[in-house]
C-alpha atoms as a PDB file:
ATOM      1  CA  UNK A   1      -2.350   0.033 -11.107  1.00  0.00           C
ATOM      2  CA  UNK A   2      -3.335   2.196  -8.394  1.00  0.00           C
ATOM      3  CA  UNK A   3      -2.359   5.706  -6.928  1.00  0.00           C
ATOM      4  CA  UNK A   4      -2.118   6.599  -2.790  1.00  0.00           C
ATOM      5  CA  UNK A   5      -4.564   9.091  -2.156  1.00  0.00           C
ATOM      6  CA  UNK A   6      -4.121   9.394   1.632  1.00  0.00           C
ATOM      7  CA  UNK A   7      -4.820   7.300   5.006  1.00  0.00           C
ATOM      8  CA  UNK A   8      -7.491   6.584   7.306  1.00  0.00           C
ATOM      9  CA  UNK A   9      -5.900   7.043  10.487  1.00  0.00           C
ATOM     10  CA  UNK A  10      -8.617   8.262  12.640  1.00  0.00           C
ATOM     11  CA  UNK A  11      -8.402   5.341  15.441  1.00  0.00           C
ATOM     12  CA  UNK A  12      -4.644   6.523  14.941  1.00  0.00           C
ATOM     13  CA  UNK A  13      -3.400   2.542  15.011  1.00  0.00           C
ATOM     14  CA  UNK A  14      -2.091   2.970  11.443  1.00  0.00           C
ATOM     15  CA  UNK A  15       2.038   1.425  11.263  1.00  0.00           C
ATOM     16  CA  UNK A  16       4.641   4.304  10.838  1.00  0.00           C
ATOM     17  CA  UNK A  17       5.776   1.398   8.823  1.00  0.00           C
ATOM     18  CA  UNK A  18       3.436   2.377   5.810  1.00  0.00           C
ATOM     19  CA  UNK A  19       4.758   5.601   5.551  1.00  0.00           C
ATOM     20  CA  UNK A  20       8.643   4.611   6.300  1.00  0.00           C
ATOM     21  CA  UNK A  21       8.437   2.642   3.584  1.00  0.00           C
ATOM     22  CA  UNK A  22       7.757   4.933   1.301  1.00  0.00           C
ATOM     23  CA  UNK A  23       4.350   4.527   0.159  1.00  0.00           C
ATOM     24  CA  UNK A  24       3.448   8.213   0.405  1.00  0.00           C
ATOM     25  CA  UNK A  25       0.470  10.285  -1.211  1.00  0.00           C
ATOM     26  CA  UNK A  26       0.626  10.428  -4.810  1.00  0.00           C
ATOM     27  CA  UNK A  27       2.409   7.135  -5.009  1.00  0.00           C
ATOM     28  CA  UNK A  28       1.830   5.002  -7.902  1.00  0.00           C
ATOM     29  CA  UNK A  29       1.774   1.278  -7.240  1.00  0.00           C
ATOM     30  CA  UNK A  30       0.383  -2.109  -8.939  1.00  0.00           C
ATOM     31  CA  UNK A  31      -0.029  -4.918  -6.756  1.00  0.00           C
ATOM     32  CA  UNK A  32       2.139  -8.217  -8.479  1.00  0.00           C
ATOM     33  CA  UNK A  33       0.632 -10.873  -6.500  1.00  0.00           C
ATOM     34  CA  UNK A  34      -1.698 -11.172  -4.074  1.00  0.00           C
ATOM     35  CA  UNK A  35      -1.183 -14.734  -1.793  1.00  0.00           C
ATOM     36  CA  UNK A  36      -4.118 -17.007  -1.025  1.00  0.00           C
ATOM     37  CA  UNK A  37      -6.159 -17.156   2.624  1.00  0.00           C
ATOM     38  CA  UNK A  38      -5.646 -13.165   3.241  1.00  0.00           C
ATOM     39  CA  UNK A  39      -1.996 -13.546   3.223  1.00  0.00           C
ATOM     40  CA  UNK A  40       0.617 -10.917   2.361  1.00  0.00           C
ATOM     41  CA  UNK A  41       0.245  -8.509  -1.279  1.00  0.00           C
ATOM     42  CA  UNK A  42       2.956  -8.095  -3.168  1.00  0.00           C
ATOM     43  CA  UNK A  43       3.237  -4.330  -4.082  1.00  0.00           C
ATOM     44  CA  UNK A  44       5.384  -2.498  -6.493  1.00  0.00           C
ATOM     45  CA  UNK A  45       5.713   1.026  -6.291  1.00  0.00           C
ATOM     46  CA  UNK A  46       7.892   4.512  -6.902  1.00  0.00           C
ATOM     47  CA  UNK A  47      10.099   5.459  -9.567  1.00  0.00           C
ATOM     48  CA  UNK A  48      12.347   2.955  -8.299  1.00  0.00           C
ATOM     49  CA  UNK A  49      10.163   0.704  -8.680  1.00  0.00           C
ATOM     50  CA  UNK A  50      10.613  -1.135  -4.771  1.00  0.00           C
ATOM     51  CA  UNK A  51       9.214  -3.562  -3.971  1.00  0.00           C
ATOM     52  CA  UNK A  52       6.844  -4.953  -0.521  1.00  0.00           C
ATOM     53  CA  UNK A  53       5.064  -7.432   1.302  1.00  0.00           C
ATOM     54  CA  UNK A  54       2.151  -6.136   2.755  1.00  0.00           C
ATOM     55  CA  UNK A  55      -0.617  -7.941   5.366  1.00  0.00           C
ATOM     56  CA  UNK A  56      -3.977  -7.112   4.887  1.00  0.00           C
ATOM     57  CA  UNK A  57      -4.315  -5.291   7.860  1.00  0.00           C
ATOM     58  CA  UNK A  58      -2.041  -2.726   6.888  1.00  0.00           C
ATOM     59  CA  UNK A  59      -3.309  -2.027   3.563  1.00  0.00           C
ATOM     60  CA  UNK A  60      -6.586  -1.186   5.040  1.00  0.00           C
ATOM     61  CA  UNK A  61      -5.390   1.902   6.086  1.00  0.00           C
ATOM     62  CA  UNK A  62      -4.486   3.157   2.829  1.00  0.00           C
ATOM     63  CA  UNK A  63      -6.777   4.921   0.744  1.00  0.00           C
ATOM     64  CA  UNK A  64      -6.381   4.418  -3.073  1.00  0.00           C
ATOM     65  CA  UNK A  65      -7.633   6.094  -6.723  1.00  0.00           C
ATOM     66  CA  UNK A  66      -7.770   2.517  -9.450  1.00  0.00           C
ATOM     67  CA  UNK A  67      -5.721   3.638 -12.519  1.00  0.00           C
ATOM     68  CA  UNK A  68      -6.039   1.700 -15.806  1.00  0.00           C
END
């Protein structure tokens, strides 16, 4: 379990995708699978509890608190 904290955006190449999916600040999210050779991560997240592939790449933008 994890919660969004923010971005790092400073070379400003981060995806509007990240944030028109939904995964805003103060997001809570577990990741359900993660696939082998730095593929896609399965992420769960919101109330709704929605649910997204995401590559690598774009994750790294996202800065995250660990939850237990």
């Amino acid at each position: 379990m994890g919660k969004i904290l923010g971005y790092d955006n400073d070379s400003l190449k981060m995806p509007n995708k990240i944030i028109e999916m939904g995964l805003l600040p103060e997001t809570s999210f577990r990741i359900l699978y993660q696939a082998p050779f730095s593929g896609p991560m399965y992420v769960e997240f919101g109330e709704e509890k929605s649910r997204i592939a995401l590559r690598e790449e774009e994750g790294d933008f996202i800065i995250v608190e660990e939850l237990n």
